[in-house]
Protein backbone atom coordinates (compact mmCIF):
# COMPACT_ATOMS: atom_id res chain seq x y z
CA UNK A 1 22.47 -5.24 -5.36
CA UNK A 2 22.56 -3.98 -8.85
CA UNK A 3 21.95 -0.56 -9.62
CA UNK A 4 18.42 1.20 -10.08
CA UNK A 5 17.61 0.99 -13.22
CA UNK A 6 15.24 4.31 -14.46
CA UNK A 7 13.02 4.18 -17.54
CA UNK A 8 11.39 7.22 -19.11
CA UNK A 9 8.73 9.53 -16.86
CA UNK A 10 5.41 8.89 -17.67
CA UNK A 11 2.08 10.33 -16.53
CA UNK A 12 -1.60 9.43 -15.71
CA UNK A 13 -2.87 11.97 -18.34
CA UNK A 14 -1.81 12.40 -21.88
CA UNK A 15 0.58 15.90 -22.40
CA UNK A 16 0.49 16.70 -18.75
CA UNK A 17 3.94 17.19 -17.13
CA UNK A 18 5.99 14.29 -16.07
CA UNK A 19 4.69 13.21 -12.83
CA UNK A 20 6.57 10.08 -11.68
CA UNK A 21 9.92 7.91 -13.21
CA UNK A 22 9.70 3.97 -13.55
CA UNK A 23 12.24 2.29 -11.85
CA UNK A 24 13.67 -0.96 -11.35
CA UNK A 25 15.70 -2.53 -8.76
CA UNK A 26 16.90 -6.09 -8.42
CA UNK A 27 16.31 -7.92 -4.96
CA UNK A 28 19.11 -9.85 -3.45
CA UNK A 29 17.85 -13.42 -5.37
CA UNK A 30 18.01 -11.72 -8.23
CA UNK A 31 13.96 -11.01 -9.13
CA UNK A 32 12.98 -7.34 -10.41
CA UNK A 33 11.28 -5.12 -8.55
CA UNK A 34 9.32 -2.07 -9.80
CA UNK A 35 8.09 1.24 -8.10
CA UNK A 36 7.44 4.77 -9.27
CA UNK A 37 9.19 7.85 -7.63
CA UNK A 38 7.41 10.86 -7.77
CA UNK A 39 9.36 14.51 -6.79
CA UNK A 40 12.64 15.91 -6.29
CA UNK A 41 15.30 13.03 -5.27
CA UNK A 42 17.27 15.00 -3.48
CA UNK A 43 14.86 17.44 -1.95
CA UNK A 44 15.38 18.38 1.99
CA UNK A 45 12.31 16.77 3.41
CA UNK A 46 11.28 13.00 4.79
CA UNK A 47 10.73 11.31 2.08
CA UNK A 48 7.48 8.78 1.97
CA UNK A 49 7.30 5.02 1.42
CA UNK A 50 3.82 3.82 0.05
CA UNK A 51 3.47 -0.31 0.15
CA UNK A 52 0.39 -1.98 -1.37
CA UNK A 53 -1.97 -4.39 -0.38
CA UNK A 54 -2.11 -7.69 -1.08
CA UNK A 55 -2.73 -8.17 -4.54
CA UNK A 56 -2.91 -3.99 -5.10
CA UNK A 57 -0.07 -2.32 -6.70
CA UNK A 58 1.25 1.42 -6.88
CA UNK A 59 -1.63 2.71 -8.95
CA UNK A 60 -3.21 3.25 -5.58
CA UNK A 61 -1.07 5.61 -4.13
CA UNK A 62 -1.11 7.88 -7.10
CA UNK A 63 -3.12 10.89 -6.14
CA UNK A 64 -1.63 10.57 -2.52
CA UNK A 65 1.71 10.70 -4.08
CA UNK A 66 1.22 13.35 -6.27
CA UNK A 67 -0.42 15.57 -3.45
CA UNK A 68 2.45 15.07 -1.46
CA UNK A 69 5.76 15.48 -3.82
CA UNK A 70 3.95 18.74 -5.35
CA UNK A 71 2.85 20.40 -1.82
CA UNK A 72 3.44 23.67 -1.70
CA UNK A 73 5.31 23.64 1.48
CA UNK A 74 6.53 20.08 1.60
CA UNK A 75 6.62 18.66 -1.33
CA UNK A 76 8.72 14.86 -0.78
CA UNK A 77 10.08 12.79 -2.96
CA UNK A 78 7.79 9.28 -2.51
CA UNK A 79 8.30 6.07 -3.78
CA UNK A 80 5.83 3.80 -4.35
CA UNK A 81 6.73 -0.10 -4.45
CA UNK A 82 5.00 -3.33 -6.87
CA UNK A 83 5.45 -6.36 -4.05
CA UNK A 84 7.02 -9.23 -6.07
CA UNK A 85 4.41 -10.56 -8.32
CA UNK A 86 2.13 -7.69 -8.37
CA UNK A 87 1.97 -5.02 -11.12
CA UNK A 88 5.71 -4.19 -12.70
CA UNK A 89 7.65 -6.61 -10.78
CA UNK A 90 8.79 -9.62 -11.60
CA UNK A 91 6.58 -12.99 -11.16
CA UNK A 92 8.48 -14.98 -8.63
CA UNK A 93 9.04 -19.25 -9.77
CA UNK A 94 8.21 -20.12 -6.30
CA UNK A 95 5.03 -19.09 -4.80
CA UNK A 96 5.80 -19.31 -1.06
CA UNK A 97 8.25 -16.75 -1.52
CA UNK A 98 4.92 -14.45 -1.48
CA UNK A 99 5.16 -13.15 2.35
CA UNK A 100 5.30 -10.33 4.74
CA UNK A 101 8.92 -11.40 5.23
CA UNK A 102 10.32 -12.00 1.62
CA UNK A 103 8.59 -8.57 0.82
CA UNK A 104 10.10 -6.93 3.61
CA UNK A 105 13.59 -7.82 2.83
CA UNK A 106 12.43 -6.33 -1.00
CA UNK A 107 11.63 -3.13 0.63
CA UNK A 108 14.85 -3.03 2.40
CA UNK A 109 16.48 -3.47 -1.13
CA UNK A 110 14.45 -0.96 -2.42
CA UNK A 111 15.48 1.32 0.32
CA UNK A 112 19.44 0.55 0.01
CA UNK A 113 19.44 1.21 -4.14
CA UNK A 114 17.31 4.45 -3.68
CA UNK A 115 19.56 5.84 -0.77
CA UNK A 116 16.91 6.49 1.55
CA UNK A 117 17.86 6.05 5.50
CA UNK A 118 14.75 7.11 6.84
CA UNK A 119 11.14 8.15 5.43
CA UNK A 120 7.67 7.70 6.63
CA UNK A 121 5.89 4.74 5.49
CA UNK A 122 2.13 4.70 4.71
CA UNK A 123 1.08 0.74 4.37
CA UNK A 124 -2.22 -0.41 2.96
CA UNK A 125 -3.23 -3.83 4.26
CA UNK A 126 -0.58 -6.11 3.64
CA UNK A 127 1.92 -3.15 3.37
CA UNK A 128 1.10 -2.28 6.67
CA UNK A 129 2.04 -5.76 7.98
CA UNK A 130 5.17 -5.33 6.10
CA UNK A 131 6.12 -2.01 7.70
CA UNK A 132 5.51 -3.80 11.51
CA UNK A 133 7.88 -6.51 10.30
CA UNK A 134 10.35 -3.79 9.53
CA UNK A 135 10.46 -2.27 13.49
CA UNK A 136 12.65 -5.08 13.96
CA UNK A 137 14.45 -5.06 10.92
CA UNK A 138 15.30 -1.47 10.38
CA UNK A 139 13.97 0.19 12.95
CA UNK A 140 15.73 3.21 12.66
CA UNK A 141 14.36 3.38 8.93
CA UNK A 142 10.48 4.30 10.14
CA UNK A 143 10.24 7.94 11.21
CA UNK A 144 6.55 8.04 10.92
CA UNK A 145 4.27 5.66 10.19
CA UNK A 146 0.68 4.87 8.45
CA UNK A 147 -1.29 2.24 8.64
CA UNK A 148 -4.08 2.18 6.55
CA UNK A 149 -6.26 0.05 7.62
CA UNK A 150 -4.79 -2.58 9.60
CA UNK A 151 -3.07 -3.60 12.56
CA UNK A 152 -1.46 -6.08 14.95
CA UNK A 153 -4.99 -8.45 14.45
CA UNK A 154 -6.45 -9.59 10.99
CA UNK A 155 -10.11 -10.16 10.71
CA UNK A 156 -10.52 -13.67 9.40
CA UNK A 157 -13.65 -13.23 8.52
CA UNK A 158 -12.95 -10.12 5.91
CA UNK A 159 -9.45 -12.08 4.74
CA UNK A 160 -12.04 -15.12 3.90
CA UNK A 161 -14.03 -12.56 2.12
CA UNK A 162 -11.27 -11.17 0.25
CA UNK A 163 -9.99 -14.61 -1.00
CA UNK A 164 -13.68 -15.73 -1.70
CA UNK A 165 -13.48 -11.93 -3.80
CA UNK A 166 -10.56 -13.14 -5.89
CA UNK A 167 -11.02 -16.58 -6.36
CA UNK A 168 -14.54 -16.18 -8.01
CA UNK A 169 -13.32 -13.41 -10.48
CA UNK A 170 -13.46 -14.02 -13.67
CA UNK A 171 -11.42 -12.38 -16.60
CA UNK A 172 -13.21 -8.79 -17.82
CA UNK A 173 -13.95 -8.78 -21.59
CA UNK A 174 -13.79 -4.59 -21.57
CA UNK A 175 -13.39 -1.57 -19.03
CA UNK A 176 -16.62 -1.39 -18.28
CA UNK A 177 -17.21 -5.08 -17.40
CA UNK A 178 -14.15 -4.20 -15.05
CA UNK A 179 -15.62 -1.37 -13.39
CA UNK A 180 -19.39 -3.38 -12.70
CA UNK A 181 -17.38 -6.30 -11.41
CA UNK A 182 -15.63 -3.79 -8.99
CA UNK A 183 -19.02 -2.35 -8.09
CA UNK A 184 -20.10 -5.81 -7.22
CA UNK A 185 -17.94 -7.04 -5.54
CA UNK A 186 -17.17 -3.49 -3.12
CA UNK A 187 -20.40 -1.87 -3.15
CA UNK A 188 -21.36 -3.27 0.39
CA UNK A 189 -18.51 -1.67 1.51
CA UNK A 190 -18.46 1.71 -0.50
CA UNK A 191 -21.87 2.64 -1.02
CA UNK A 192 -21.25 5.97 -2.06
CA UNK A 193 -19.16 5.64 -5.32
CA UNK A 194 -20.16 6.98 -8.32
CA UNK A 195 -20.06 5.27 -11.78
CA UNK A 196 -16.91 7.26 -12.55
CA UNK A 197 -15.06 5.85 -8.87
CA UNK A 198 -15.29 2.69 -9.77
CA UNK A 199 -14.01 3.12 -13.06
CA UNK A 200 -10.95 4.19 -11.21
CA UNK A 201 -10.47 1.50 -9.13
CA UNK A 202 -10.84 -0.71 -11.64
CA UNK A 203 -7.87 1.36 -13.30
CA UNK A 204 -6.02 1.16 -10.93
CA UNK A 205 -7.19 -2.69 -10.21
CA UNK A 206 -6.13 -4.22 -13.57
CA UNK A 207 -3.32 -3.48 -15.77
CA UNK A 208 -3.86 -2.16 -19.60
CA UNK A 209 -2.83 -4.93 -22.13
CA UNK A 210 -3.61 -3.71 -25.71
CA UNK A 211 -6.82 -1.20 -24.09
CA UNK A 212 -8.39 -4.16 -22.54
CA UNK A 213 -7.63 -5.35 -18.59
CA UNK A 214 -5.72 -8.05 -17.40
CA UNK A 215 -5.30 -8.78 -13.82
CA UNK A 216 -2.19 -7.57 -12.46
CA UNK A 217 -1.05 -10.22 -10.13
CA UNK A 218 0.49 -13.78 -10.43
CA UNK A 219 -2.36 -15.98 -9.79
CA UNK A 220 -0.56 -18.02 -7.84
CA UNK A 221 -0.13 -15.75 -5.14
CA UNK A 222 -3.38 -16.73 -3.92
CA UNK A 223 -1.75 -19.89 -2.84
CA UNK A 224 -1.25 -18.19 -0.11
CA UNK A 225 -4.62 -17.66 0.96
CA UNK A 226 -5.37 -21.48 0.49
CA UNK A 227 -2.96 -22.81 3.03
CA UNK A 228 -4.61 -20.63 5.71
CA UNK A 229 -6.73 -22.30 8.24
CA UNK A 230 -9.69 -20.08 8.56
CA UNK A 231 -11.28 -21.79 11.55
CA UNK A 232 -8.04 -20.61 13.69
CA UNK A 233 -6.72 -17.26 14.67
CA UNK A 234 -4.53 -15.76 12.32
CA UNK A 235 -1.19 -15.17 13.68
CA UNK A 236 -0.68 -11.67 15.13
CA UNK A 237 1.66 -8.89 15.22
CA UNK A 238 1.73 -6.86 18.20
CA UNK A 239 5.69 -7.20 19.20
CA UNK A 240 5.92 -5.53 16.07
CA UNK A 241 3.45 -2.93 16.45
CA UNK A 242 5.09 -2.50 20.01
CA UNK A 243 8.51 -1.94 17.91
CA UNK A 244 6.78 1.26 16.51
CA UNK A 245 7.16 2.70 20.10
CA UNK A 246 9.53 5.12 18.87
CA UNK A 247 7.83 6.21 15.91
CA UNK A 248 4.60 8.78 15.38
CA UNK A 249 1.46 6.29 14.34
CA UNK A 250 -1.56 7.28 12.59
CA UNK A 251 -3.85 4.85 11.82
CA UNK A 252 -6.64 5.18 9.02
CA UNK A 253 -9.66 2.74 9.74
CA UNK A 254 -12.79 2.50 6.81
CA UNK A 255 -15.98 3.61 8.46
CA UNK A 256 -17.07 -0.23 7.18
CA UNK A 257 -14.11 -2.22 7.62
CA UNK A 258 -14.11 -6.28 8.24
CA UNK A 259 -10.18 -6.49 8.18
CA UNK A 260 -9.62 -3.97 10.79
CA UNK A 261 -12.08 -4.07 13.77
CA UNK A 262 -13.06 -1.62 16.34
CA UNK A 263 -11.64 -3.66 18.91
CA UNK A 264 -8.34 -3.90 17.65
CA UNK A 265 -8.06 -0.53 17.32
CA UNK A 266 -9.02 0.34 20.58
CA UNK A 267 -6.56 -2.24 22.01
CA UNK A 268 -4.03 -0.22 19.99
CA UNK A 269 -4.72 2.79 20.56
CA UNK A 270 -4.46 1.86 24.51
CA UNK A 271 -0.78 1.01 23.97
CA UNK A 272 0.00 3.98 22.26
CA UNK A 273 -1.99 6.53 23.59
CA UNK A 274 -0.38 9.26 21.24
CA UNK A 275 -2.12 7.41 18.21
CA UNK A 276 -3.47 9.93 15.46
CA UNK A 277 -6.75 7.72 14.81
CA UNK A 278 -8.96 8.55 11.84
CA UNK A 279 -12.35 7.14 11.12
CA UNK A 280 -12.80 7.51 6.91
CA UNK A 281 -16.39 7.65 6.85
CA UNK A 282 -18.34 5.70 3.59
CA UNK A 283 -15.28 3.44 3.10
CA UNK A 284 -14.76 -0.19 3.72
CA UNK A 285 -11.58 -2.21 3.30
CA UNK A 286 -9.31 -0.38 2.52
CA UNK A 287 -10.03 3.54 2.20
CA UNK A 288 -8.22 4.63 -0.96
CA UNK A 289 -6.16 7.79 0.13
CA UNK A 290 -7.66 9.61 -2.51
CA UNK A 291 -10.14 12.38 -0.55
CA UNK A 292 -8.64 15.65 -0.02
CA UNK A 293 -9.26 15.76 3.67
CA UNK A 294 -7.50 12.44 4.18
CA UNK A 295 -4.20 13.56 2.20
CA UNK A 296 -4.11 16.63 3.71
CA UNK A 297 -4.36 14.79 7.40
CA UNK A 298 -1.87 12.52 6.27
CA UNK A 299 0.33 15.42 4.98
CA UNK A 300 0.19 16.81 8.12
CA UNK A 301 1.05 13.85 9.84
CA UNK A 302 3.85 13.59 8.69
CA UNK A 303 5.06 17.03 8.86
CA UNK A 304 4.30 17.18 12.33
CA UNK A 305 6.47 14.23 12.81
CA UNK A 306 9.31 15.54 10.42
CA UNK A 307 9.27 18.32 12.50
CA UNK A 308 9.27 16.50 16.25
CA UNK A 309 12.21 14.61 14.56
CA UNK A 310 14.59 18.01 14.43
């Protein structure tokens, strides 16, 4: 593993204090990983572990991350990880290595170079597939967990919607043809943002190349979605959800949802009866963490499991 590698601070907002540092790690075969860390490295509380979605990036845990590393009471260092192929990391040669199980050994190489033993993980989407995959892996690793979003069953129908999403999108010629193709292509799901929300996601959607947008993933990952046979089950998860036994789970669903369904949620929530589960009402797949009541639930989710910890 080579050492971290940490490029200047930057911030969201021109002359405004530091905010997070840029750094790079190397995975074991070699490829470059990126991820922001926000707050104090060595400050005395559980640290927090933010993993994207499947073609999102750390963009989308900014406000979340921010809210938590500057709390008054709390604040915790938190590290936010680019999957391989997605945002600052490194475009991987072979596509198939784009998988819940190649990205969970990155996040264990993230976690080795940064010195962190244990944090609480919140996992959009595919992050929160990754962070099942890692009850068996490094169990001892999860203190708390967060799933936003998802759990032990995948909606076909919504994944099949996503990849119809991405495969259709075309190239934005300017911001604003970036923010009305976000509005398009969400609205249905998010019918109450403003002009100026999806603006933002479609900041934090595409990267900046020369003040125009440029999608921020390697196209090929969505190789990935065409190998999947959408007229079967997906494959499921719950042996790893029930390797979360020993950890505190809340679980984030949007109000309108196709990825995570009622059902599944119920079914999980039977298992672990101790769930925290929190309907985020207006949103749709997959609620962006950026509403004051929902950071300050999952703030104090994660105290309240910092503190059962001792």
């Amino acid at each position: 593993m080579a050492d971290a590698a940490v490029a200047e601070a930057r911030t969201e907002t021109t002359g405004a204090p530091p905010q997070w540092r840029d750094i790079h790690v190397t995975a074991q075969d070699g490829l470059k990983l990126y991820l922001r860390e926000y707050g104090e490295r060595a400050g005395p509380h559980l640290p927090v572990v933010c993993l994207p979605g499947l073609t999102r990036n750390a963009r989308d845990f900014h406000d979340l991350a921010v809210f938590l590393s500057t709390h008054k009471h709390r604040p915790r260092r938190v590290l936010a990880l680019d999957f391989r192929g997605r945002g600052g990391s490194e475009y991987d040669r072979t596509w198939k290595n784009y998988n819940p199980l190649t990205e969970m050994s990155d996040v264990i190489d993230v976690l080795t170079a940064r010195g962190i033993e244990e944090a609480a993980f919140v996992g959009t989407s595919r992050g929160g597939l990754v962070t099942m995959l890692l009850s068996g892996a490094r169990p001892t690793a999860l203190k708390a967990v967060v799933l936003n979003d998802v759990g032990p069953v995948v909606d076909g129908r919504g994944l099949l919607r996503i990849k119809n999403v991405l495969s259709r999108a075309s190239a934005p010629s300017s911001w604003d043809d970036a923010a009305d193709a976000m509005q398009r292509a969400y609205e249905t799901h998010f019918p109450a943002i403003d002009r100026d929300g999806w603006m933002g996601y479609a900041r934090r959607t595409f990267a900046d190349v020369n003040g125009k947008p440029r999608r921020d993933f390697d196209p090929k990952l969505l190789k990935t979605l065409d190998i999947i046979d959408f007229n079967q089950p997906l494959p499921t998860l719950w042996p790893q959800f029930n390797g979360l036994a020993h950890a505190p789970i809340m679980v984030l669903r949007g109000e309108n949802s196709d990825i995570l369904s009622p059902e599944t949620l119920e079914a999980m929530q039977a298992l672990r009866p101790d769930l925290d589960a929190v309907t985020v009402p207006g949103a749709g797949h997959a609620p962006f963490l950026d509403e004051t009541p929902v950071m300050t639930r999952i703030s104090g989710f994660i105290t309240t499991a910092e503190d059962k910890r001792g």
